[in-house]
N, C-alpha and C. Protein backbone atom coordinates (compact mmCIF):
# COMPACT_ATOMS: atom_id res chain seq x y z
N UNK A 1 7.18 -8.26 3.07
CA UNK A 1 7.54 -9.48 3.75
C UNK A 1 7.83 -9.13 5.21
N UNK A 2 7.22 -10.00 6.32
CA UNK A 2 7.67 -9.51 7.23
C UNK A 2 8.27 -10.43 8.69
N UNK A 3 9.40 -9.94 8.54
CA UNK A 3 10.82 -10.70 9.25
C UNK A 3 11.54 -10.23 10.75
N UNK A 4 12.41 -10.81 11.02
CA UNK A 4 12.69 -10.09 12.63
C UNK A 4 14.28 -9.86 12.16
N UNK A 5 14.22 -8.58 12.95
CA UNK A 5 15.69 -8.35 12.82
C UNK A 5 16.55 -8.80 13.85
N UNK A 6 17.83 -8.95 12.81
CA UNK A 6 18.55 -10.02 13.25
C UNK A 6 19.93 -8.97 14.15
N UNK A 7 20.27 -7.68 13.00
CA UNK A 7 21.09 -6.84 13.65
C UNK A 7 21.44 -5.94 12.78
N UNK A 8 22.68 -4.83 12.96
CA UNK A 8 22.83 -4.14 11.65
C UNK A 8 24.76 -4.21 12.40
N UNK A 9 25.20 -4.60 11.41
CA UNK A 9 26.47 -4.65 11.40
C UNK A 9 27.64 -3.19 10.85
N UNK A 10 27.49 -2.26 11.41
CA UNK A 10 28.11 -0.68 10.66
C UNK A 10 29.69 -1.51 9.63
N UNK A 11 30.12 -2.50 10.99
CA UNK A 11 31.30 -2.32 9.90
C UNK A 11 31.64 -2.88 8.23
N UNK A 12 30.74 -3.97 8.82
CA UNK A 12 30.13 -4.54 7.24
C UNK A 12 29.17 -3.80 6.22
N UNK A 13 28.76 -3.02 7.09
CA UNK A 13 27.41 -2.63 5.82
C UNK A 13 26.50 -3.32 5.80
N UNK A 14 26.01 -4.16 6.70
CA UNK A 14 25.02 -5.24 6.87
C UNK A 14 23.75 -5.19 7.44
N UNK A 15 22.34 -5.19 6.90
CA UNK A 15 21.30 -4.78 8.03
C UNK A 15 20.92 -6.72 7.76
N UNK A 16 20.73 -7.28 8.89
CA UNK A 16 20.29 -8.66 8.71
C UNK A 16 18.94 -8.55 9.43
N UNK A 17 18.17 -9.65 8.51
CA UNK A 17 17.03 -10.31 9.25
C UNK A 17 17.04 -11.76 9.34
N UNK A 18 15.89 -12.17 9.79
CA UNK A 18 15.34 -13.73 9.71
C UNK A 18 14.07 -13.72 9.75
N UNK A 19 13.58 -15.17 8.69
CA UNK A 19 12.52 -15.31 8.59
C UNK A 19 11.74 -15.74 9.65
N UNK A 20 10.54 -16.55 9.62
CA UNK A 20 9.86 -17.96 10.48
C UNK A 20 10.75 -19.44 10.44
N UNK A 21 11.70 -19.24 9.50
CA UNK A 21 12.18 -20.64 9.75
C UNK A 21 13.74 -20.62 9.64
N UNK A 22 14.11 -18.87 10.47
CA UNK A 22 15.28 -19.29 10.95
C UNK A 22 16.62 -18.92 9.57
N UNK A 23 15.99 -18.65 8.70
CA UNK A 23 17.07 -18.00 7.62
C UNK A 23 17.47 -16.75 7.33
N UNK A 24 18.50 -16.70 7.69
CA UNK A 24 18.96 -15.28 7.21
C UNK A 24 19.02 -14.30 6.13
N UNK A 25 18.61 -13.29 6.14
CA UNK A 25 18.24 -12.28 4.74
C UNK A 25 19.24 -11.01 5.00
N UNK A 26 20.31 -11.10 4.04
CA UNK A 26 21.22 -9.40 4.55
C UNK A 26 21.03 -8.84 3.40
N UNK A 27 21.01 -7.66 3.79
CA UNK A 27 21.34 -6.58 2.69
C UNK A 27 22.23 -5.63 2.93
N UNK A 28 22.52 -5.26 1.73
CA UNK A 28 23.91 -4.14 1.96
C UNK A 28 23.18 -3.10 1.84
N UNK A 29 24.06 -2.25 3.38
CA UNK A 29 22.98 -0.64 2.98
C UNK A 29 24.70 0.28 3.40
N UNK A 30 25.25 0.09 2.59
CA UNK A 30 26.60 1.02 2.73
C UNK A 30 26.13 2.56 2.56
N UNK A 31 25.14 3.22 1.51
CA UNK A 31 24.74 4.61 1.51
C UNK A 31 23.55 4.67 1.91
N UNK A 32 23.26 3.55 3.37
CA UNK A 32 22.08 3.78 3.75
C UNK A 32 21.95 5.32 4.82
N UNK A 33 23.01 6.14 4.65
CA UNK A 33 22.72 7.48 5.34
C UNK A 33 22.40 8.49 4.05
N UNK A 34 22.24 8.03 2.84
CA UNK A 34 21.99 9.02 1.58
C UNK A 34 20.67 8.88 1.57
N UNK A 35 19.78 8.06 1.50
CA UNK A 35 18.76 7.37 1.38
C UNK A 35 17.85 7.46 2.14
N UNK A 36 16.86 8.88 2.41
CA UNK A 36 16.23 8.98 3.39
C UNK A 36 14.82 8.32 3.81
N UNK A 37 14.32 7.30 3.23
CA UNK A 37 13.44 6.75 3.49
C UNK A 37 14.52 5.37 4.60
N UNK A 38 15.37 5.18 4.41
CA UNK A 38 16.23 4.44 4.95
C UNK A 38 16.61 4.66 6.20
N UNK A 39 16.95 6.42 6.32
CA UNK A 39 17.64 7.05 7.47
C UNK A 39 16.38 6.71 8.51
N UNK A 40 15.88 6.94 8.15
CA UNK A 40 14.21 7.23 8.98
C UNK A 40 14.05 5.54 10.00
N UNK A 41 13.81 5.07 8.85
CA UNK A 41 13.74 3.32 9.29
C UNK A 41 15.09 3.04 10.08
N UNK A 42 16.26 3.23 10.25
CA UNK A 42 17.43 2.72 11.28
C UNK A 42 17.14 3.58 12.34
N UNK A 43 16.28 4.28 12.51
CA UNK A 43 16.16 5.14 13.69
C UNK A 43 15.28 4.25 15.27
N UNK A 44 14.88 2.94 14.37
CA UNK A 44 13.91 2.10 14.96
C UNK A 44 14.28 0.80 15.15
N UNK A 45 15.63 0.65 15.16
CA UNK A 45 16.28 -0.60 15.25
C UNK A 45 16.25 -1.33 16.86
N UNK A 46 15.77 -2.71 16.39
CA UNK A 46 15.25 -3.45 17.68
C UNK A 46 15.24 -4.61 17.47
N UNK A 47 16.39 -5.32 17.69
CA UNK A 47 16.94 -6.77 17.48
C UNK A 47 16.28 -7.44 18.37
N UNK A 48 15.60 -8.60 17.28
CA UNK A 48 14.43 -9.62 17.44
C UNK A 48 13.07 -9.48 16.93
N UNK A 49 12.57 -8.18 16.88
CA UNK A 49 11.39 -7.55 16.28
C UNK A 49 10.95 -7.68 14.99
N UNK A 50 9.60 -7.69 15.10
CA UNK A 50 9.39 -7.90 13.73
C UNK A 50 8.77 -6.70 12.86
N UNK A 51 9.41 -6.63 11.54
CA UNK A 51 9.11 -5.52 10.42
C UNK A 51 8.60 -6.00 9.38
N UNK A 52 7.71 -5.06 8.90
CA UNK A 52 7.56 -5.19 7.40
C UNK A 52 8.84 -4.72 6.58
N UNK A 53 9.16 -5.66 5.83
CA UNK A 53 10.73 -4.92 4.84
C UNK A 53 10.11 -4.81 3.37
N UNK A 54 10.23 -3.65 2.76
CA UNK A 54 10.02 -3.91 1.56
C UNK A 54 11.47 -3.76 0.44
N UNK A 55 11.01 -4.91 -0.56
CA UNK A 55 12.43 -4.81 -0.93
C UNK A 55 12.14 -4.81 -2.67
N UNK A 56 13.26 -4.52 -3.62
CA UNK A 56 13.03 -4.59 -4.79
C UNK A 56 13.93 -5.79 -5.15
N UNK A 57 13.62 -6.77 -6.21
CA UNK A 57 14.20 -8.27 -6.13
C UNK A 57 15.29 -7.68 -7.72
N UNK A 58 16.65 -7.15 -7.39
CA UNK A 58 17.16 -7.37 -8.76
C UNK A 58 17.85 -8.39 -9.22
N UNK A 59 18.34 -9.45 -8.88
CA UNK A 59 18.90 -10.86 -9.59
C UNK A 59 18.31 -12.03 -8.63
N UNK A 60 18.42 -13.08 -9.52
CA UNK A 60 18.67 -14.39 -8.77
C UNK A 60 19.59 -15.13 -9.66
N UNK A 61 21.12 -15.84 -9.07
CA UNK A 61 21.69 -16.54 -9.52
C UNK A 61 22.60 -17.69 -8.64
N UNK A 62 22.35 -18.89 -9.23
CA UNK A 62 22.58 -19.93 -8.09
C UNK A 62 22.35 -20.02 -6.88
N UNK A 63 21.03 -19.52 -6.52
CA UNK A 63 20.43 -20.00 -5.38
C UNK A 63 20.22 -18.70 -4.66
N UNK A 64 20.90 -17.56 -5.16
CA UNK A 64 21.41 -16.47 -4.56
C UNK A 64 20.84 -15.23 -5.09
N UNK A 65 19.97 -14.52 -4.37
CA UNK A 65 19.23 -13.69 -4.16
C UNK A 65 19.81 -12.22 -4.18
N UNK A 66 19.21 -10.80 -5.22
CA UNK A 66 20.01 -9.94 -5.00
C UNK A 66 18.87 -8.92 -5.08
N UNK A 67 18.95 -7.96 -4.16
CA UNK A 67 17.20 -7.32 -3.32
C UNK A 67 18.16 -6.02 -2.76
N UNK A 68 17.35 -4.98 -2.90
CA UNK A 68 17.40 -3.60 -2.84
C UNK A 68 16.17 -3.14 -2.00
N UNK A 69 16.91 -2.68 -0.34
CA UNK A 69 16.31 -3.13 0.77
C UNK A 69 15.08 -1.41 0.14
N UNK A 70 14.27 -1.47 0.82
CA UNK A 70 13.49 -0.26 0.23
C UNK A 70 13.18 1.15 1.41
N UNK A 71 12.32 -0.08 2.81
CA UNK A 71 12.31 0.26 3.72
C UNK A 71 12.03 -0.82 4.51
N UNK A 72 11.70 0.13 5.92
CA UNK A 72 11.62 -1.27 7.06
C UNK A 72 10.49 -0.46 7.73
N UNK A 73 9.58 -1.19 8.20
CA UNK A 73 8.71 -0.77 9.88
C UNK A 73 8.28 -1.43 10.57
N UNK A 74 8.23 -1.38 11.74
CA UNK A 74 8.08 -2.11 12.68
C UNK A 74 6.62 -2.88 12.62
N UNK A 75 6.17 -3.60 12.56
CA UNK A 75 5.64 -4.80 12.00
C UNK A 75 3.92 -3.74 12.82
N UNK A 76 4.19 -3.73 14.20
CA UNK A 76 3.19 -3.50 15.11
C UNK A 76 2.39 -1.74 14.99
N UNK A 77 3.72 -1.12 14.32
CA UNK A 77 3.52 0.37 13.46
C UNK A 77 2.27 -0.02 12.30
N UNK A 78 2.36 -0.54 12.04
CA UNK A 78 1.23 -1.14 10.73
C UNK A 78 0.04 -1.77 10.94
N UNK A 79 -0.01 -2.28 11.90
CA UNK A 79 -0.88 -3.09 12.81
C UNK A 79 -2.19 -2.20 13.24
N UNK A 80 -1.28 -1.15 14.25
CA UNK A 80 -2.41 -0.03 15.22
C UNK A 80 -3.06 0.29 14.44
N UNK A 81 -4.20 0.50 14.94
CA UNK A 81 -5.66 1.31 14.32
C UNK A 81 -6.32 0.85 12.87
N UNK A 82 -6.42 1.11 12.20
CA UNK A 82 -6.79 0.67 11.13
C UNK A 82 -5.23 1.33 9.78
N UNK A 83 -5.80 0.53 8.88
CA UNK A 83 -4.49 0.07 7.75
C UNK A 83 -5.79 -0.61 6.13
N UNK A 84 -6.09 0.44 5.69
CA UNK A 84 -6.49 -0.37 4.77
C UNK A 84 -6.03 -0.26 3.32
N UNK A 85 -6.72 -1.11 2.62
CA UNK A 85 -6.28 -1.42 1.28
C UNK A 85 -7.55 -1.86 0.20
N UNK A 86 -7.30 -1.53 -0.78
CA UNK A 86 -8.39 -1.88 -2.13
C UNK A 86 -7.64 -3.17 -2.73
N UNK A 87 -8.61 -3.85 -2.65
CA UNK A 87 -7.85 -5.81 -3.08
C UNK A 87 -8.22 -5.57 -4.66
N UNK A 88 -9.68 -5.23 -4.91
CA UNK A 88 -10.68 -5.45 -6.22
C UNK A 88 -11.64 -4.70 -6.68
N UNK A 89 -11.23 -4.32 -7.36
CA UNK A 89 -12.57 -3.04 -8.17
C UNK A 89 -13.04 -3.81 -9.00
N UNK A 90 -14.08 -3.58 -9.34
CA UNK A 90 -14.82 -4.53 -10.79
C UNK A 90 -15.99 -3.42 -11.25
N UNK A 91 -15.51 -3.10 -12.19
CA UNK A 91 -16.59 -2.08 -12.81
C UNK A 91 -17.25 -2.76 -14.20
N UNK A 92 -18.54 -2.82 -14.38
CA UNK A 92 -19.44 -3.16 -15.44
C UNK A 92 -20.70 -2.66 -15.80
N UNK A 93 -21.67 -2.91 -16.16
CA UNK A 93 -23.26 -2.24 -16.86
C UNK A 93 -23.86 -2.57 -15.81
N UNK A 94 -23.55 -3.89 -15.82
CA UNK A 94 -24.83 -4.39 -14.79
C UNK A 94 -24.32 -4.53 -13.09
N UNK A 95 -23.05 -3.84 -12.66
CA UNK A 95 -23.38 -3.78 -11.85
C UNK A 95 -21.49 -3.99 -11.38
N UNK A 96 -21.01 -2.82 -9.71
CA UNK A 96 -19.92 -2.67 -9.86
C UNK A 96 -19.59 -2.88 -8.41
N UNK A 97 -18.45 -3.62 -7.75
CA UNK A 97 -17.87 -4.00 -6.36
C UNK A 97 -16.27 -3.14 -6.32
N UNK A 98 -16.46 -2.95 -4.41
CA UNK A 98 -15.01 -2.91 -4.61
C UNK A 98 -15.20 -3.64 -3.39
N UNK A 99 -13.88 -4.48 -3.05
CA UNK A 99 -13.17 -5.46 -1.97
C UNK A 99 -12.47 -4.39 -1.21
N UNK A 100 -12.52 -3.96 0.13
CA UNK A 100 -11.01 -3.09 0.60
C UNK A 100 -11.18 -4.66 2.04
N UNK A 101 -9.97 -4.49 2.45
CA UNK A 101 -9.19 -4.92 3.86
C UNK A 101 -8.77 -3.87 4.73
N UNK A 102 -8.87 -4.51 5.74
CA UNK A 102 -8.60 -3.72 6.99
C UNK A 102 -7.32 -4.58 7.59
N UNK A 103 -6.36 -4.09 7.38
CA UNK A 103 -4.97 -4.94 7.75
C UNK A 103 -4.53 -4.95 9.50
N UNK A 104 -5.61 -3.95 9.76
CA UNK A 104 -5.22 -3.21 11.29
C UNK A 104 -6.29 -4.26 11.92
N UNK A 105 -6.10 -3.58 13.22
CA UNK A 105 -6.44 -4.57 14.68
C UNK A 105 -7.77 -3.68 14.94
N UNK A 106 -7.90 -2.74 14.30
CA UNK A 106 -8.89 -1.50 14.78
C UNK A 106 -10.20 -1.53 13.53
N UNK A 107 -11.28 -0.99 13.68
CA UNK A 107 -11.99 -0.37 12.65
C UNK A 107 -11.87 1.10 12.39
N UNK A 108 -12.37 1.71 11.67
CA UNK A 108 -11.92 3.16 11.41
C UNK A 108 -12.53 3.93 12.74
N UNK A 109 -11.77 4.64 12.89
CA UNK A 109 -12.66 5.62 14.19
C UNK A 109 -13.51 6.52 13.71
N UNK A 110 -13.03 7.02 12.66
CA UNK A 110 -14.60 7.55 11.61
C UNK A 110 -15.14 7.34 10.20
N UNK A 111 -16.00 7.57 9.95
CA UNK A 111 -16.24 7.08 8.16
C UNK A 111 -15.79 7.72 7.94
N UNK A 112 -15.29 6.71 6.78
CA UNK A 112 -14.31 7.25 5.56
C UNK A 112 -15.17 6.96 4.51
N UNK A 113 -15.08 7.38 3.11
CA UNK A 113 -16.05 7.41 2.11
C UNK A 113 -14.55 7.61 0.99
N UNK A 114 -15.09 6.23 0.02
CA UNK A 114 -14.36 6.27 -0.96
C UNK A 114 -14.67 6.55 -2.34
N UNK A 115 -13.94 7.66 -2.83
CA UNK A 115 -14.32 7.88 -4.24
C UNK A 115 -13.68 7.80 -5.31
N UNK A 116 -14.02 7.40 -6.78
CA UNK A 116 -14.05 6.97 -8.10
C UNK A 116 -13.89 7.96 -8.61
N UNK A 117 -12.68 8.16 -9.71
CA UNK A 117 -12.64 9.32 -10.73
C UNK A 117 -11.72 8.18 -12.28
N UNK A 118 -12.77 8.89 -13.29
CA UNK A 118 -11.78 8.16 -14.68
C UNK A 118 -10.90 9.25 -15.10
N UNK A 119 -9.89 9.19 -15.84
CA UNK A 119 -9.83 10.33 -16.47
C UNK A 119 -9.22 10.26 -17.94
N UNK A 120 -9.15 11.17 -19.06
CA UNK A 120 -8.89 10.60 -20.19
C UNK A 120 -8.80 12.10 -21.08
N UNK A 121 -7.31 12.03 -21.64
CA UNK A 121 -6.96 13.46 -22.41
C UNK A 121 -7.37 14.97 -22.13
N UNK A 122 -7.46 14.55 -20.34
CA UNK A 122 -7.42 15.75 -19.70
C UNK A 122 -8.66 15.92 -19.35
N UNK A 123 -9.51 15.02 -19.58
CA UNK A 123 -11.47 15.27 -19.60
C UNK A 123 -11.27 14.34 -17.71
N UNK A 124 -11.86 14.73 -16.80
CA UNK A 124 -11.93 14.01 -15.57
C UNK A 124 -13.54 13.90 -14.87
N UNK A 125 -14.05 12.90 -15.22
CA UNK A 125 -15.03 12.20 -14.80
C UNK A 125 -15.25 11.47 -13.20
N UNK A 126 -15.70 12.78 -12.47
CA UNK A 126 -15.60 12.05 -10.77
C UNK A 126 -16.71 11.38 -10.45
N UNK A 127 -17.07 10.37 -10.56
CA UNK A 127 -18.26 9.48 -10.41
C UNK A 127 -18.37 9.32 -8.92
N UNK A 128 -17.89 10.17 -8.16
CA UNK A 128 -18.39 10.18 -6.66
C UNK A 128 -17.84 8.86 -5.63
N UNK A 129 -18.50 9.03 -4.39
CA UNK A 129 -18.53 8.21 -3.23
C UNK A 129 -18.98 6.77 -3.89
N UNK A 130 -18.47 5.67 -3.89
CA UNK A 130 -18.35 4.24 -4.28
C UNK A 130 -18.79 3.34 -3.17
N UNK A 131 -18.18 3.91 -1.60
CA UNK A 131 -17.99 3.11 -0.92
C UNK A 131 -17.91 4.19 0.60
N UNK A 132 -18.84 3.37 1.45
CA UNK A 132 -17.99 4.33 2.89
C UNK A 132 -18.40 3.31 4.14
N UNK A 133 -17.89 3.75 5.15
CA UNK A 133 -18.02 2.79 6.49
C UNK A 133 -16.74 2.79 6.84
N UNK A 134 -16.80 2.02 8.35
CA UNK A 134 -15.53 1.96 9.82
C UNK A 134 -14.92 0.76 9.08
N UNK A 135 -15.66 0.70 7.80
CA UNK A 135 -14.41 -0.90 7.69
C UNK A 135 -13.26 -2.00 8.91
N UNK A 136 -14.47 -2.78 9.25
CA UNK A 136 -13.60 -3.15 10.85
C UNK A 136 -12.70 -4.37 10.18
N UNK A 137 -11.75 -4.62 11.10
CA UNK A 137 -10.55 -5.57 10.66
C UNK A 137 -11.22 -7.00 9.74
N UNK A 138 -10.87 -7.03 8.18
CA UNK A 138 -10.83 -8.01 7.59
C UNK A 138 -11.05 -7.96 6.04
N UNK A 139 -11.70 -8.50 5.53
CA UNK A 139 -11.99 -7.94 3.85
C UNK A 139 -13.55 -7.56 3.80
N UNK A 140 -14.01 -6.55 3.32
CA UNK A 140 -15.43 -6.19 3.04
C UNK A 140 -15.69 -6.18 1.21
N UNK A 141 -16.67 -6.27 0.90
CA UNK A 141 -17.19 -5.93 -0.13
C UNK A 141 -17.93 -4.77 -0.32
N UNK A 142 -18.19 -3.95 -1.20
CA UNK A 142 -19.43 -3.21 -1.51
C UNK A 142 -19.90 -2.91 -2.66
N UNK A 143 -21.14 -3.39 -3.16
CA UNK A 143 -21.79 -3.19 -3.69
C UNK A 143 -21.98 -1.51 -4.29
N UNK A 144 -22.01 -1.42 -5.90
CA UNK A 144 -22.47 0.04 -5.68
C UNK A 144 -22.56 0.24 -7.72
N UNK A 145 -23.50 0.91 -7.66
CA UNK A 145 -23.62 1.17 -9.31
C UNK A 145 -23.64 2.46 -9.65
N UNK A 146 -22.96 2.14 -11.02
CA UNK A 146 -22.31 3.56 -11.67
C UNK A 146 -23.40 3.31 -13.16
N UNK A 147 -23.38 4.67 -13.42
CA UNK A 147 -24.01 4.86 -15.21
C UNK A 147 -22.35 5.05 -16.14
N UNK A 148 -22.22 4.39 -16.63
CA UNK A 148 -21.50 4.43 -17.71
C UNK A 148 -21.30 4.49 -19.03
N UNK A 149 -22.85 4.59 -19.35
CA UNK A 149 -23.13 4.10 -20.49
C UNK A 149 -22.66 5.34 -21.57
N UNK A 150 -22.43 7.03 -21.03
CA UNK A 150 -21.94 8.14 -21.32
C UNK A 150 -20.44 7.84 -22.24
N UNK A 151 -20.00 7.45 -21.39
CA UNK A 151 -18.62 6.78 -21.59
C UNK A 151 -17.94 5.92 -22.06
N UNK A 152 -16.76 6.31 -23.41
CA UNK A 152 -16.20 5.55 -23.95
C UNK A 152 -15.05 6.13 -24.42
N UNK A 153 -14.09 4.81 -24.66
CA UNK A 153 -12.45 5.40 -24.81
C UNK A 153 -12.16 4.27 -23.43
N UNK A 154 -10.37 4.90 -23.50
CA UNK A 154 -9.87 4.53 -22.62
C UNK A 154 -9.71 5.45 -21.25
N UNK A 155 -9.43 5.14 -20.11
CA UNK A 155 -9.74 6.02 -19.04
C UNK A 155 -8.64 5.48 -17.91
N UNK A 156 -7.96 6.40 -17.51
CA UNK A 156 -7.13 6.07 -16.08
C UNK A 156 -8.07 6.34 -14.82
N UNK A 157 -7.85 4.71 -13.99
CA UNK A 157 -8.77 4.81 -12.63
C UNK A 157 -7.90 5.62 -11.82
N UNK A 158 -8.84 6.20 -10.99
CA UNK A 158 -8.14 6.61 -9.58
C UNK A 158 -9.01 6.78 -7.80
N UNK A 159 -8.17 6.49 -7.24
CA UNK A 159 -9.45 6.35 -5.60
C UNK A 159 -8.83 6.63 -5.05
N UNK A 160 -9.93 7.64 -4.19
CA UNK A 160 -9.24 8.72 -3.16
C UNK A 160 -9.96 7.98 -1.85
N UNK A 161 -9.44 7.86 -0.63
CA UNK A 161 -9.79 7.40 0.68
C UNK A 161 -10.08 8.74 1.70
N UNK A 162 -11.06 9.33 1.61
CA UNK A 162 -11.31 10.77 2.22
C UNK A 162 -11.79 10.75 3.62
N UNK A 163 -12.17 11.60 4.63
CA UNK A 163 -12.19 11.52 5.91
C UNK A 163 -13.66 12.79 5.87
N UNK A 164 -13.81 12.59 6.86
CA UNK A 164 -15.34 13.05 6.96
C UNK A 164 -14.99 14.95 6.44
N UNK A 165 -14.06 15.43 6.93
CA UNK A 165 -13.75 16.50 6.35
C UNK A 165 -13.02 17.15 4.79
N UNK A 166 -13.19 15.57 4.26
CA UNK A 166 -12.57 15.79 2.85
C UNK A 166 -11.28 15.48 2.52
N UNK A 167 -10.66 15.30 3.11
CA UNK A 167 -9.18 15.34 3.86
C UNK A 167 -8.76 13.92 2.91
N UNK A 168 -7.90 13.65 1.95
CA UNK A 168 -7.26 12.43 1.09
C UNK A 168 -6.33 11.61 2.67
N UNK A 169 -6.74 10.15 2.76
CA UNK A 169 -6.26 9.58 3.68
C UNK A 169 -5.07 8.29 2.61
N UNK A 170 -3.98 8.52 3.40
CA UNK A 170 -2.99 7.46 2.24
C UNK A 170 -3.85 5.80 2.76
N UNK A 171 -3.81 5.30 1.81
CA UNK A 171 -3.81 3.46 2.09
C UNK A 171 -3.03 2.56 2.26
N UNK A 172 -2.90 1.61 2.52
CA UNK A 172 -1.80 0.59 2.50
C UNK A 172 -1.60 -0.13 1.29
N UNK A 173 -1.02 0.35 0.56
CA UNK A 173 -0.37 0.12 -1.09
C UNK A 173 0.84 1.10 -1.32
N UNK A 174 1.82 0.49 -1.80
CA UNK A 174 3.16 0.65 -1.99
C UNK A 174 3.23 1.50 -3.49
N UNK A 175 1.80 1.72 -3.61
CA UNK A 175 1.91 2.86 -5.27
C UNK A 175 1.99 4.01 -5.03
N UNK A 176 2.39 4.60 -6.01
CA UNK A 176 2.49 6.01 -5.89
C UNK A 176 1.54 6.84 -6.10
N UNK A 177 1.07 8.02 -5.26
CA UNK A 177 0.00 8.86 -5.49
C UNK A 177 0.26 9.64 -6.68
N UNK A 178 -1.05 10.23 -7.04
CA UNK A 178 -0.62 11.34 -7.85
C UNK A 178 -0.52 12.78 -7.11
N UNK A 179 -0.57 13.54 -8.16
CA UNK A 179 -0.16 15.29 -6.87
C UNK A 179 -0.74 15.76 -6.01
N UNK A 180 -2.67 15.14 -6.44
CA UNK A 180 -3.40 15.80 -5.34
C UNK A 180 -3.89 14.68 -4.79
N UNK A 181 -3.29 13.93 -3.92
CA UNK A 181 -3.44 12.85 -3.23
C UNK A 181 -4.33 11.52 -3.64
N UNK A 182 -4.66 11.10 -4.70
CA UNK A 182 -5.25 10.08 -5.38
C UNK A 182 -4.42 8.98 -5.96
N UNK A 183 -4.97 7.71 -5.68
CA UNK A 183 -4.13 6.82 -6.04
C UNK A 183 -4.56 6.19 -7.36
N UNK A 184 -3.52 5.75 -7.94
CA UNK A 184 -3.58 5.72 -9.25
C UNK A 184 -4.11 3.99 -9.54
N UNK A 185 -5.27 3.69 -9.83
CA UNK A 185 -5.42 2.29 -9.35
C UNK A 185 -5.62 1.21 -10.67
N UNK A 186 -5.09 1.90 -12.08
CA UNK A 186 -5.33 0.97 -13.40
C UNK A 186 -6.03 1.43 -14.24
N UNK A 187 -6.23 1.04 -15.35
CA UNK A 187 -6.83 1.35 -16.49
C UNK A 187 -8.05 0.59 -17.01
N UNK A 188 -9.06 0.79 -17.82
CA UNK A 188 -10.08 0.63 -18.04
C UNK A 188 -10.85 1.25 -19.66
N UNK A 189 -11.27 0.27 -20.29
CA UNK A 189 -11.75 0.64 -21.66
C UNK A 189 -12.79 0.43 -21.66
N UNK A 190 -13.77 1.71 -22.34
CA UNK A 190 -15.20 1.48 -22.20
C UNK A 190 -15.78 1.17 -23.48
């Protein structure tokens, strides 16, 4: 979600924002010096500005909202250069897409080439490059076909965003990688 900050209050424990229409959002960050994804983000404090906040939603009761601030960045940090993301994979027989976005103001400054791996009771099936290009600011499609017909069971997806030197590039998704830099993107039964 992304909001302008409003201020951070030490003696309260208070980091406030506001939305587009002027409402206030606080959260309590009393052990926000334990919390180093936290420490990092108050280092950038700039009342009026706008951030991406990510937050975890734990209650709602009577009207009243209870959210576990996650992090913050500066709205325009996210913006520069390119920022992308996988919206839609669709894998089938006859034929397989993926959707990515370009969240940034930029296109890639170099191809990037995206690749497909299943994996299943330790057996790992890398079905290669899926997708590549400068992906310039907006949503793309691509077209691209796989043989599958080898394959059956259940299988964990995963897509790696690589750089002309091989190099795993993170995306803009709030999931967690696995160890050797691949993102873990759902499951699939063949």
């Amino acid at each position: 979600m992304v909001l302008r900050l409003k201020g951070f209050y030490p003696d309260k424990n208070i980091l406030s924002f506001y939305d587009d229409d002027n409402r206030d959002i606080d959260f309590d960050v009393l052990n926000w010096h334990k919390d180093k994804r936290l420490r990092v983000c108050m280092r950038s404090l700039v009342n009026g500005l706008r951030y991406k906040v990510t937050f975890t939603l734990n209650d709602v009761q009577n009207g009243l909202i209870s959210a576990k601030i996650e992090s913050f960045v500066p709205d325009a940090a996210n913006r520069l250069g390119y920022w992308l993301r996988p919206d839609t994979l669709k894998l089938t027989p006859h034929g397989s897409s993926i959707t990515m976005t370009n969240l940034g103001w930029a296109k890639c400054y170099l191809p990037l080439s995206l690749k497909l791996r299943l994996t299943a009771d330790g057996a790992t099936h890398d079905l290669g490059v899926i997708a590549d290009g400068a992906w310039e600011p907006g949503t793309t499609t691509q077209d691209f076909a796989l043989d599958l017909t080898n394959l059956h069971g259940t299988f964990n997806i995963a897509l790696a965003l690589n750089n002309p030197d091989g190099v795993n590039i993170r995306m803009a998704v709030n999931k967690k990688y696995l160890e050797d830099g691949w993102l873990q993107a759902g499951i699939i039964q063949l």
